[in-house]
Protein backbone atom coordinates (compact mmCIF):
# COMPACT_ATOMS: atom_id res chain seq x y z
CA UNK A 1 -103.00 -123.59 28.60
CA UNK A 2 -105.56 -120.78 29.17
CA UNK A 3 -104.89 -120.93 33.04
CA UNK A 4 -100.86 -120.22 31.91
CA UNK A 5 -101.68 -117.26 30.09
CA UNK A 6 -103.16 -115.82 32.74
CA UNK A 7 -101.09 -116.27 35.26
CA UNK A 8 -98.31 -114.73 32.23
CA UNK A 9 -100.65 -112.08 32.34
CA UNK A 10 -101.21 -111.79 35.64
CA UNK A 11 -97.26 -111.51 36.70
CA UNK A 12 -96.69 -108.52 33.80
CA UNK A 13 -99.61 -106.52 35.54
CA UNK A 14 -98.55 -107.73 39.28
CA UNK A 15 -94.83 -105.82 38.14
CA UNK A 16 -96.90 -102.80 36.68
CA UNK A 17 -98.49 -101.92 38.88
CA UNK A 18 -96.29 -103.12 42.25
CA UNK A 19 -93.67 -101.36 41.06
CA UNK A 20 -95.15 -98.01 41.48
CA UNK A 21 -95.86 -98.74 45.00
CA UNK A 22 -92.27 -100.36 46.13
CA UNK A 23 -90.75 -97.48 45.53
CA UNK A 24 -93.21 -95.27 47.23
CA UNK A 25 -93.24 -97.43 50.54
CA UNK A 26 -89.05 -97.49 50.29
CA UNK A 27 -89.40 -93.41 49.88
CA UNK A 28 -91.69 -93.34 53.04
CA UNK A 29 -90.02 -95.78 54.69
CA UNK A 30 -86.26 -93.90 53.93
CA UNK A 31 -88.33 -90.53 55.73
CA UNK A 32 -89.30 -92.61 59.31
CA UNK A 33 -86.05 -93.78 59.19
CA UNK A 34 -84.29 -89.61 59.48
CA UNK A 35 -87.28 -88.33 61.12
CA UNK A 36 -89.08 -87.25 58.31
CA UNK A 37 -92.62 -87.27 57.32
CA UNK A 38 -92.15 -88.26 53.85
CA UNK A 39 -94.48 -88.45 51.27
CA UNK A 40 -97.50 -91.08 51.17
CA UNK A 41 -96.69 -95.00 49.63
CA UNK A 42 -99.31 -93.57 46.89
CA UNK A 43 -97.20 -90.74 45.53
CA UNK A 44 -95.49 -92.38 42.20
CA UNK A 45 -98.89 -93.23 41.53
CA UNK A 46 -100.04 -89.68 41.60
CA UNK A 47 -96.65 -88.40 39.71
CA UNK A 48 -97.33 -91.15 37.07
CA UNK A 49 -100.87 -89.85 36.67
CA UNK A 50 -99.90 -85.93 36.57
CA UNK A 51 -96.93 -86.84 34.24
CA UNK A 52 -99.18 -88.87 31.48
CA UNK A 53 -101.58 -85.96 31.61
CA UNK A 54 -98.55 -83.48 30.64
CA UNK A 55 -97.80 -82.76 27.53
CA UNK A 56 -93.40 -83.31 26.06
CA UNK A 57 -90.53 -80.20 25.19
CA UNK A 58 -88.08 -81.98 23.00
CA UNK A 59 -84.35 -80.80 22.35
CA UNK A 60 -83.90 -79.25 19.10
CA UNK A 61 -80.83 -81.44 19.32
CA UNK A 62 -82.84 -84.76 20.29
CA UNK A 63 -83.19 -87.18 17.17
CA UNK A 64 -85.28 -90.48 16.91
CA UNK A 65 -83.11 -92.16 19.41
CA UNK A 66 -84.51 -89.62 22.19
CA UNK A 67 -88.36 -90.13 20.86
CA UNK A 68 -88.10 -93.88 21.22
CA UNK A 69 -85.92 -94.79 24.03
CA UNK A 70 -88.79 -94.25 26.62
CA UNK A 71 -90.79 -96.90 25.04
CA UNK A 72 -87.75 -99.22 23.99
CA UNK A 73 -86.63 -99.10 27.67
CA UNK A 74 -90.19 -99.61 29.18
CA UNK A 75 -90.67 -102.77 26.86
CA UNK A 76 -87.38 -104.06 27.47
CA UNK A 77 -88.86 -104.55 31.71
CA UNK A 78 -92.31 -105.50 30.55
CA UNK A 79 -89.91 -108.46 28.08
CA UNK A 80 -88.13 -109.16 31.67
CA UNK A 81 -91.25 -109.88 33.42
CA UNK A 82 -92.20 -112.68 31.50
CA UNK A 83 -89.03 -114.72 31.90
CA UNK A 84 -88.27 -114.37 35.87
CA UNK A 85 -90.21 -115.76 38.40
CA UNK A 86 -92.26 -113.36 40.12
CA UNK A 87 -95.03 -114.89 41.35
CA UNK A 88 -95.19 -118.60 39.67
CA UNK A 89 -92.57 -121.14 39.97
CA UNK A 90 -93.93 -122.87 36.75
CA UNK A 91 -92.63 -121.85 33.39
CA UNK A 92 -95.05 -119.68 31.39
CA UNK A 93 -95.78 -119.66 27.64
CA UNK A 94 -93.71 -116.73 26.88
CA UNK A 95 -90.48 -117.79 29.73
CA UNK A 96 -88.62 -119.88 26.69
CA UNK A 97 -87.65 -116.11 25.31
CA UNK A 98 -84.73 -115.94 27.46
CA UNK A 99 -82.69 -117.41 30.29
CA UNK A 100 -81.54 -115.22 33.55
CA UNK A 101 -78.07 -114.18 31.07
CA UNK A 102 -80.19 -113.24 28.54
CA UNK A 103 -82.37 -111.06 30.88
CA UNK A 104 -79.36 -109.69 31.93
CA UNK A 105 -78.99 -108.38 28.45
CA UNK A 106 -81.96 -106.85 28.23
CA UNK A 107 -81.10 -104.98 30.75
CA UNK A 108 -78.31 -103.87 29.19
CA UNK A 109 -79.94 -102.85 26.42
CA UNK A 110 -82.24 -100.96 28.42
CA UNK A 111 -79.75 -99.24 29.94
CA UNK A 112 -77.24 -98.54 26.55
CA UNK A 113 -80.49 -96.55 25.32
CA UNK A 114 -80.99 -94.63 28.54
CA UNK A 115 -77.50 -93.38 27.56
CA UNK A 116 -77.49 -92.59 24.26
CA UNK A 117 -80.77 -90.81 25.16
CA UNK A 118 -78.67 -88.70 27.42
CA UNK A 119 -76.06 -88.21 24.89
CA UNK A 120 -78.40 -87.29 21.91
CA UNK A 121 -79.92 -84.10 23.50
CA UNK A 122 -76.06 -82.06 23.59
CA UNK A 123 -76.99 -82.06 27.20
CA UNK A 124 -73.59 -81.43 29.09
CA UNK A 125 -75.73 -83.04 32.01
CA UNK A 126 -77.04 -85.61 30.21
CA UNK A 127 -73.82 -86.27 28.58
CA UNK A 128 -72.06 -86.36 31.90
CA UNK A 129 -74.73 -88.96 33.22
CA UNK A 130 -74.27 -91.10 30.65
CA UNK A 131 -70.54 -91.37 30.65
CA UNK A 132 -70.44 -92.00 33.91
CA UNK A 133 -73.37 -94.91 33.69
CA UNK A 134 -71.55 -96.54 30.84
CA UNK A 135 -68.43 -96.78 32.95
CA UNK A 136 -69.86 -98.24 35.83
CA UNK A 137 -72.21 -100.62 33.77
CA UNK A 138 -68.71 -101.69 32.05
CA UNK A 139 -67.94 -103.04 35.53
CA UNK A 140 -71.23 -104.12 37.05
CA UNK A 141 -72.58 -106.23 33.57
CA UNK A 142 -69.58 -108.68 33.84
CA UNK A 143 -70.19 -109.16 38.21
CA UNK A 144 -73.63 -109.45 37.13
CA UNK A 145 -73.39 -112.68 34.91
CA UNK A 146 -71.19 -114.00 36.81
CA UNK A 147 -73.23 -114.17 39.70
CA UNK A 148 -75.65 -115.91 37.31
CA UNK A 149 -73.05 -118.44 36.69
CA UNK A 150 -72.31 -119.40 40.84
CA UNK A 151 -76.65 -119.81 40.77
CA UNK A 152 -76.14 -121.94 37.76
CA UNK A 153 -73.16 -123.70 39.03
CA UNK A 154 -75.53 -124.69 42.23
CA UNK A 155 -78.63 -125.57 39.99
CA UNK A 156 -76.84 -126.85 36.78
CA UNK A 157 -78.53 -124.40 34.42
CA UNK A 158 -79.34 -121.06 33.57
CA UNK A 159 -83.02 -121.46 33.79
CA UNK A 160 -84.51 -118.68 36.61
CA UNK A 161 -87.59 -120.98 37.06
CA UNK A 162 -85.52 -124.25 37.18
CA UNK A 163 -82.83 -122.45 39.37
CA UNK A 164 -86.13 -121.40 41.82
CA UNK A 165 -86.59 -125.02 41.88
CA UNK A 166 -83.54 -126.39 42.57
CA UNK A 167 -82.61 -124.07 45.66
CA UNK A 168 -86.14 -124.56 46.65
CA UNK A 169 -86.02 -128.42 46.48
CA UNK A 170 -82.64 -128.85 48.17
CA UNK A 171 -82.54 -126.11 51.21
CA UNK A 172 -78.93 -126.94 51.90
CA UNK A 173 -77.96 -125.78 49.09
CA UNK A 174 -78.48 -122.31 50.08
CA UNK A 175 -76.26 -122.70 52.60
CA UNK A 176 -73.41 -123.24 50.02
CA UNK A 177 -70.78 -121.07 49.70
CA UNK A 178 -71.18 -120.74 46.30
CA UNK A 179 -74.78 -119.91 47.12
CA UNK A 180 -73.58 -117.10 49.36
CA UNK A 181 -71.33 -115.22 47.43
CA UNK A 182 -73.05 -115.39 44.49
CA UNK A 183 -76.07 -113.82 47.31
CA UNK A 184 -74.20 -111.46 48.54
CA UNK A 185 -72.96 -110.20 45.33
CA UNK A 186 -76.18 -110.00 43.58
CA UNK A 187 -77.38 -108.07 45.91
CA UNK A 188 -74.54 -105.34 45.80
CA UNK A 189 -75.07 -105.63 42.09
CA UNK A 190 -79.16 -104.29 42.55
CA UNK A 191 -77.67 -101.75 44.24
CA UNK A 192 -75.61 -100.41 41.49
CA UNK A 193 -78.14 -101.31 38.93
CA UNK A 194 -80.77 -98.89 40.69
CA UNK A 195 -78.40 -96.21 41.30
CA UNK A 196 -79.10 -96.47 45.47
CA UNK A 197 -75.93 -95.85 47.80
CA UNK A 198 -73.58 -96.24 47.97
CA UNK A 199 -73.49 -95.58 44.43
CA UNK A 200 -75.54 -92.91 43.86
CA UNK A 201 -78.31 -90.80 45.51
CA UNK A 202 -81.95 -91.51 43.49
CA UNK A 203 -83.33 -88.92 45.22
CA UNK A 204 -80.13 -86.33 45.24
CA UNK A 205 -81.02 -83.54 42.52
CA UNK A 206 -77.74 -81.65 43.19
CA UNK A 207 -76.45 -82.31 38.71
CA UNK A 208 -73.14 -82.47 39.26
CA UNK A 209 -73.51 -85.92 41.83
CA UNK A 210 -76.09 -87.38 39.62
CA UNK A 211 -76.03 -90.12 37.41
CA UNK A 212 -78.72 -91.87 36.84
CA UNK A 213 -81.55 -89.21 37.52
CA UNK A 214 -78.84 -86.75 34.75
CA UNK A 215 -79.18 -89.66 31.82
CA UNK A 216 -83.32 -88.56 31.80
CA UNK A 217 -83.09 -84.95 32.66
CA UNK A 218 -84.35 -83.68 29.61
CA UNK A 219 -87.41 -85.69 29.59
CA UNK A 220 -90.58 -84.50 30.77
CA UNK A 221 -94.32 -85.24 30.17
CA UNK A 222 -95.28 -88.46 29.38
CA UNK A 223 -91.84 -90.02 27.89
CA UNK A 224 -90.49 -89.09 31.78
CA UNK A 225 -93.25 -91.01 32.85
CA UNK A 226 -92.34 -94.21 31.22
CA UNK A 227 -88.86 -93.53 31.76
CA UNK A 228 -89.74 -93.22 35.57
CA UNK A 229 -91.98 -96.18 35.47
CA UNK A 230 -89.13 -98.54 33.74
CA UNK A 231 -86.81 -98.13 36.52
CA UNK A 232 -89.30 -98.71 39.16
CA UNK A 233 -90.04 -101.66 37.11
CA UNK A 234 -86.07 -102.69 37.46
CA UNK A 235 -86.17 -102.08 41.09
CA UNK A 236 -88.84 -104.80 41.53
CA UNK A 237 -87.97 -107.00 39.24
CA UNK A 238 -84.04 -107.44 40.42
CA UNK A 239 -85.56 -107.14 44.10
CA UNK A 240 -88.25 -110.45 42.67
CA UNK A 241 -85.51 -112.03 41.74
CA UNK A 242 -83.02 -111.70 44.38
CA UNK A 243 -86.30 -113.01 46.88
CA UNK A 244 -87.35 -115.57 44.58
CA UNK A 245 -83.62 -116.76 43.42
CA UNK A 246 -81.37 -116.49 46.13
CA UNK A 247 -82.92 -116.30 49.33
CA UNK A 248 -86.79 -117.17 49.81
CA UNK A 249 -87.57 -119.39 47.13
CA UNK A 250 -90.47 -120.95 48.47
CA UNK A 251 -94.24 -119.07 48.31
CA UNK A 252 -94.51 -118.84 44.65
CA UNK A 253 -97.54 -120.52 42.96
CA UNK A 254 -98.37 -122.86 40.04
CA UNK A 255 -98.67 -121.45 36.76
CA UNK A 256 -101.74 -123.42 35.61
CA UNK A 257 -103.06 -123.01 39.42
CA UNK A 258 -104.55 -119.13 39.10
CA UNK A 259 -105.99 -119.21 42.85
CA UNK A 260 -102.08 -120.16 44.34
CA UNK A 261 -100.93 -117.50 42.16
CA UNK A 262 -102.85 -114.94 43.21
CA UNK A 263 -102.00 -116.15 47.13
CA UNK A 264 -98.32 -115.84 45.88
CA UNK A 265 -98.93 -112.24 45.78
CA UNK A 266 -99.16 -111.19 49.47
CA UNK A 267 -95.94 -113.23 49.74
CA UNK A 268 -93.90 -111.59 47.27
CA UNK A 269 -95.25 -108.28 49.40
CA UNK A 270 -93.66 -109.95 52.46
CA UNK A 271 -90.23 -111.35 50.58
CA UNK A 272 -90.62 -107.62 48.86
CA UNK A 273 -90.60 -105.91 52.30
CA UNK A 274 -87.05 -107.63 53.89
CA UNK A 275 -85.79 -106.84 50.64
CA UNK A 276 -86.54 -103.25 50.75
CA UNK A 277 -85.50 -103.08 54.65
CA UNK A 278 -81.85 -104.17 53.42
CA UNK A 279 -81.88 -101.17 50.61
CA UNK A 280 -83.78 -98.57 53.38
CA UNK A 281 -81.14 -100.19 55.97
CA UNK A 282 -77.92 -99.22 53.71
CA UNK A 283 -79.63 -95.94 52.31
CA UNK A 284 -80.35 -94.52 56.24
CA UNK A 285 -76.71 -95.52 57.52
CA UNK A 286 -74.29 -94.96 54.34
CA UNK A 287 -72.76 -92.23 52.45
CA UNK A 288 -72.13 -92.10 49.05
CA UNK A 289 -68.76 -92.89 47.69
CA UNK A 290 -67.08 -90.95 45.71
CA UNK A 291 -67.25 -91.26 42.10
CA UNK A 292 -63.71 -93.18 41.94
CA UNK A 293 -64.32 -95.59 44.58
CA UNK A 294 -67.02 -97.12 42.92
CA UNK A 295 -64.28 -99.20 41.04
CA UNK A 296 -63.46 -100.73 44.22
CA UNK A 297 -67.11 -101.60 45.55
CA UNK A 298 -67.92 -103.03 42.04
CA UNK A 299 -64.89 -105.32 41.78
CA UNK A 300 -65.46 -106.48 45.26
CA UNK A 301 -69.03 -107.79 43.99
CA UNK A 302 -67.18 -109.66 41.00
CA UNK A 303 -64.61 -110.81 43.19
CA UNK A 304 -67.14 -112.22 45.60
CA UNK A 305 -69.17 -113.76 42.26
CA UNK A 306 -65.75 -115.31 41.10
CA UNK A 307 -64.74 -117.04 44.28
CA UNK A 308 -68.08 -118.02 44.44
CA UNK A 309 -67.72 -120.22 40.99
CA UNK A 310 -64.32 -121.16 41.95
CA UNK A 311 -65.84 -122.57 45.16
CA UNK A 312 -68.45 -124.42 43.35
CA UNK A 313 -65.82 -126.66 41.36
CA UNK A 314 -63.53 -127.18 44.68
CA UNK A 315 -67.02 -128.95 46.43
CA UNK A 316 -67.65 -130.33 43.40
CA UNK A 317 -63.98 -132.04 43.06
């Protein structure tokens, strides 16, 4: 029992503080790509640390709802940490909290505050931002649980560690059709869900063509921090997930075994890398769509995820 609460431990602070550093080798890596220098893999750590140093200028509009989403939104990650498999393909103590749907809505709840944190400041960008997040989240929320469903469909449940196990302990079934579409549409979905193109520009600071960078705009000091922090958090945990779930589920270690969970690290690095070569792949060699296309690339990842289910009861018949 001890040996499982450190490894749940363990997989909170491997998220913490990997996160930080995913995004700073995608940033570099985005910068070889066009010729760039770019700034070193170490950089979010050195924003994070000038940021929690900083002191906060609130809205005279803000209310509570500003004050607390940071924290709401960074705990609602941390909560998502514990029930995915990151590095352990053994349930943990605290993995009975919620199934991949319900992660999905904790998410979601992450994300409604982001917005109404945009909307409480009177912030015409912030307001803009947020409208424009809630519409596409309207659309990518649904595609996303239904791409849960094709995993579930494969696995026969809903379970993210007992879904790890079943693709893991049958390979063929990730040749499946229904394993592929649900694949391929999960991983549009992190791209909407981390506002990379070809949905939006994380880097772009042009207001008018943001959207997720415009719902935090008003934050600064150690609130941004947290705020920044949370949705490197997403990025890693939706990339763990799409590694660990859909396409390399092997490499993960044993809960109450805390030396194979610490060698599942530097393998989650590896699965972490081709993950982030996709995203640095479509970043380097797309544009951005404009704002009413994104109907069309989000109902093409629900489309896929719905074929993908339909599929599964055809082989099944």
């Amino acid at each position: 029992m001890l040996s499982a609460v450190l490894a749940q431990v363990l997989q909170s602070l491997v998220v913490l503080a990997g996160a930080p550093l995913y995004a700073g080798v995608l940033a570099r890596a985005e910068a070889i790509v066009e010729s760039k220098r770019g700034p070193s893999v170490l950089q979010p750590y050195r924003d994070l640390a000038k940021l929690l140093r900083k002191g906060s200028a609130t809205s005279d509009q803000a209310s509570w709802v500003f004050t607390v989403t940071p924290f709401v939104t960074f705990a609602c990650y941390l909560t998502v940490s514990v029930i995915v498999p990151v590095v352990t393909n053994t349930p943990l103590p605290l993995a009975f909290l919620a199934d991949l749907i319900g992660g999905a809505f904790v998410l979601a709840l992450a994300s409604f505050m982001t917005s109404l944190a945009g909307l409480d400041t009177a912030s015409p960008y912030g307001g803009l931002g947020a409208s424009r997040a809630s519409w596409i989240g309207s659309m990518a929320e649904p595609a996303l649980i239904l791409v849960f469903f094709t995993v579930g469909a494969v696995s026969a449940s809903d379970n993210p560690y007992l879904m790890n196990h079943a693709i893991a302990g049958s390979p063929y079934a990730l040749v499946l059709p229904t394993h592929l579409l649900g694949l391929l549409a999960f991983f549009m979905i992190v791209l909407v869900e981390n506002g990379r193109i070809p949905i939006d520009s994380h880097g772009g600071t042009t207001e008018i063509s943001m959207i997720e960078e415009s719902r935090v705009l008003e934050y600064s000091g150690r609130p941004y921090a947290l705020m920044k922090w949370g949705s490197w958090m997403k990025l890693f945990l939706l990339s763990s997930i799409f590694m660990n779930v859909f396409v390399l589920p092997w490499g993960l270690g044993n809960g109450a075994d805390l030396p194979a969970v610490l060698l599942a690290i530097p393998a989650l690095l590896g699965k972490l890398a081709l993950c982030g070569l996709a995203i640095v792949i479509i970043d380097t060699s797309f544009a951005k769509l404009r704002f009413f296309r994104i109907a069309e690339f989000l109902g093409a990842a629900f489309l896929l995820a719905l074929v993908g289910v339909a599929t599964s009861y055809v082989i099944g018949a």
